[in-house]
C-alpha atoms as a PDB file:
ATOM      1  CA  UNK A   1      90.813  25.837  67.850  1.00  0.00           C
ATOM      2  CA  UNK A   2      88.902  28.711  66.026  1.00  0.00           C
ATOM      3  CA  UNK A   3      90.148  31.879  64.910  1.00  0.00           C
ATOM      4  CA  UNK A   4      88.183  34.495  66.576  1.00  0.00           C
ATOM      5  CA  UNK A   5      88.002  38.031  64.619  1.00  0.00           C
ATOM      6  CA  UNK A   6      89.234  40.976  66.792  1.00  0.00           C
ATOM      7  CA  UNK A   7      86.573  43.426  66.830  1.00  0.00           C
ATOM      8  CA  UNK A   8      87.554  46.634  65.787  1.00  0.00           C
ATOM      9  CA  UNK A   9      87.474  49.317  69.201  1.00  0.00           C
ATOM     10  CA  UNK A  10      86.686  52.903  69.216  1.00  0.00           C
ATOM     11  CA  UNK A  11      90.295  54.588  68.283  1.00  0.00           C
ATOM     12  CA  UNK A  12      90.433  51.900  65.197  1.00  0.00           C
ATOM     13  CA  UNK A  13      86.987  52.966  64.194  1.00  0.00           C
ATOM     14  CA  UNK A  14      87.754  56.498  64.139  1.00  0.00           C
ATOM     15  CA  UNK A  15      90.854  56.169  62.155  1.00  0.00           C
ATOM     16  CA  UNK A  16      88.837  53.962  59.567  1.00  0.00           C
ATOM     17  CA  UNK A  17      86.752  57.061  59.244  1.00  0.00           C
ATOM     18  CA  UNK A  18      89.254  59.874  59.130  1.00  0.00           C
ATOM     19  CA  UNK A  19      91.551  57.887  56.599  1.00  0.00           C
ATOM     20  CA  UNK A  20      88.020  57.414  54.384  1.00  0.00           C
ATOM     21  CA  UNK A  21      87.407  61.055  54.735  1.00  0.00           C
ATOM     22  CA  UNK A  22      90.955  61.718  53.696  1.00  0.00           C
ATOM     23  CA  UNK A  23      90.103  59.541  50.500  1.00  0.00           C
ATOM     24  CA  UNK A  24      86.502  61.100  49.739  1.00  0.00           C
ATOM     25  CA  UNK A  25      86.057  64.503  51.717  1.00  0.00           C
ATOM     26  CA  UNK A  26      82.860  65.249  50.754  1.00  0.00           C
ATOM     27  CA  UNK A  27      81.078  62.138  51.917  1.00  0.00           C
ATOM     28  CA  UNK A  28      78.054  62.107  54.254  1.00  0.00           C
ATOM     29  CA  UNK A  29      75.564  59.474  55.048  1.00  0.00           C
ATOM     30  CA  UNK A  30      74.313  57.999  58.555  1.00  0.00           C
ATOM     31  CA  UNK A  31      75.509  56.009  61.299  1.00  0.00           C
ATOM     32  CA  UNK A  32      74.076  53.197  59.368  1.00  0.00           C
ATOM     33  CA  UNK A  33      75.436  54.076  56.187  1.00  0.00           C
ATOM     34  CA  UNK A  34      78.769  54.738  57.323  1.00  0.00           C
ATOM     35  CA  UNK A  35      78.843  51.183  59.316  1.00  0.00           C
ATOM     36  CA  UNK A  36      78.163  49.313  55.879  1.00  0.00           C
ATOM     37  CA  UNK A  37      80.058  52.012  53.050  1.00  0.00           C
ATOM     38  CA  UNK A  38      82.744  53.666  54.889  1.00  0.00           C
ATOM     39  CA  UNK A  39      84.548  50.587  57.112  1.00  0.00           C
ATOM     40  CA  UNK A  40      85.149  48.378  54.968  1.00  0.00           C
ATOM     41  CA  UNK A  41      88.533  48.437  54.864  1.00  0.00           C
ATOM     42  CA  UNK A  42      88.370  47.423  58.750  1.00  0.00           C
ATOM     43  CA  UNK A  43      88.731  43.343  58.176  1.00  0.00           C
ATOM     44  CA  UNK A  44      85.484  43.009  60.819  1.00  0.00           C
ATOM     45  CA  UNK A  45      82.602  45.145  61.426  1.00  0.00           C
ATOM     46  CA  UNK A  46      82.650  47.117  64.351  1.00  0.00           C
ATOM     47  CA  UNK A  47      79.128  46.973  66.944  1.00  0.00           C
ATOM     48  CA  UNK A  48      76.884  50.057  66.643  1.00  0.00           C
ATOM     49  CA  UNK A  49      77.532  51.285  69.844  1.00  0.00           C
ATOM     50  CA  UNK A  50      81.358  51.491  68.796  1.00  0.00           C
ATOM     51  CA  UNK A  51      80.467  53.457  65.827  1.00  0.00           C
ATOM     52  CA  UNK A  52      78.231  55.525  67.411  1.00  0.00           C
ATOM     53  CA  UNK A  53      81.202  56.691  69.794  1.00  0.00           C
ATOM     54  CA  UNK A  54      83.605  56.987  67.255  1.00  0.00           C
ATOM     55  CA  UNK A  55      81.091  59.531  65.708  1.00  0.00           C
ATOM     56  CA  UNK A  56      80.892  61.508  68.814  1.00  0.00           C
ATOM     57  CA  UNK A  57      84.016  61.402  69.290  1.00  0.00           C
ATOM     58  CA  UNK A  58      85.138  62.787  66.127  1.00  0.00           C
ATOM     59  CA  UNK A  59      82.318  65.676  66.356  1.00  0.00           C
ATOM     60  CA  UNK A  60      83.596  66.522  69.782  1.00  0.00           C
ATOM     61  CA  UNK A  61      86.951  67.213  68.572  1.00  0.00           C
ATOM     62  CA  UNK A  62      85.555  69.309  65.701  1.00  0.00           C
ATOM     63  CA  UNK A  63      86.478  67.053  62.838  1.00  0.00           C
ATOM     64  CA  UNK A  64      82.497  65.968  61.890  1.00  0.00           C
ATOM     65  CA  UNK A  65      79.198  67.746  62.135  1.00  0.00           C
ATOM     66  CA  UNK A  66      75.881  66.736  62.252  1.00  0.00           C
ATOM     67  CA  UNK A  67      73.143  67.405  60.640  1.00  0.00           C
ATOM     68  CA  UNK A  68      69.326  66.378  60.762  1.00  0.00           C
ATOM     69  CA  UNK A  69      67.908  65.729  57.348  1.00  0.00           C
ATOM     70  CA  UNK A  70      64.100  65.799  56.788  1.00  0.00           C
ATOM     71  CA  UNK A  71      63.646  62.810  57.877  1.00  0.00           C
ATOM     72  CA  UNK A  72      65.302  63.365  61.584  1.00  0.00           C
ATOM     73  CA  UNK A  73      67.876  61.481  60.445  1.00  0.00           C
ATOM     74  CA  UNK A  74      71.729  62.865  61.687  1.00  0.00           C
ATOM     75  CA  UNK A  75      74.078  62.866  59.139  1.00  0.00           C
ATOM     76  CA  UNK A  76      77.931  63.293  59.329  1.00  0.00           C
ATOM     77  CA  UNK A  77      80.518  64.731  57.289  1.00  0.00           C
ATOM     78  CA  UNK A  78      84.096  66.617  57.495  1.00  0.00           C
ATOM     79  CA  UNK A  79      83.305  69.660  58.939  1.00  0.00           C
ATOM     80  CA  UNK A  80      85.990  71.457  57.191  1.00  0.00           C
ATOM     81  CA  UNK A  81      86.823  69.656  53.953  1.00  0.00           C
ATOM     82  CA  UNK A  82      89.538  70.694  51.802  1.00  0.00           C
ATOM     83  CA  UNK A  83      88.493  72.447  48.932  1.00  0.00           C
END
């Protein structure tokens, strides 16, 4: 019988990010940059979609903000990091 993965869900996603943020407060990148530098203590990859509402999540609760580079990419870091 194979070992399936358990794929990481919203809440665990979120706390991936917070504790990373904890580690490296100023950090910002992407969605896509988070899902590939900032998870990777999470032992499987969570889907876009879950990453994408961990990220709204944690702006809605006025942890993250956005912000649209030159590009029109969004970017996220702590909102208030400590100094």
């Amino acid at each position: 019988m194979e070992s399936v993965m358990h794929e990481p869900g919203v809440s665990e996603t979120v706390r991936a990010i917070r504790e990373y943020l904890r580690k490296n407060p100023n950090a910002q990148d992407t969605q896509a940059g988070i899902l590939q530098w900032w998870l990777t203590e999470l032992p499987t990859k969570p889907r876009d979609a879950t990453v994408k509402q961990a990220l709204e999540d944690l702006v809605h609760d006025g942890f993250l903000s956005e912000h649209k580079g030159k590009d029109a990419q969004i970017s996220y870091r702590m909102k208030n990091p400590p100094p």
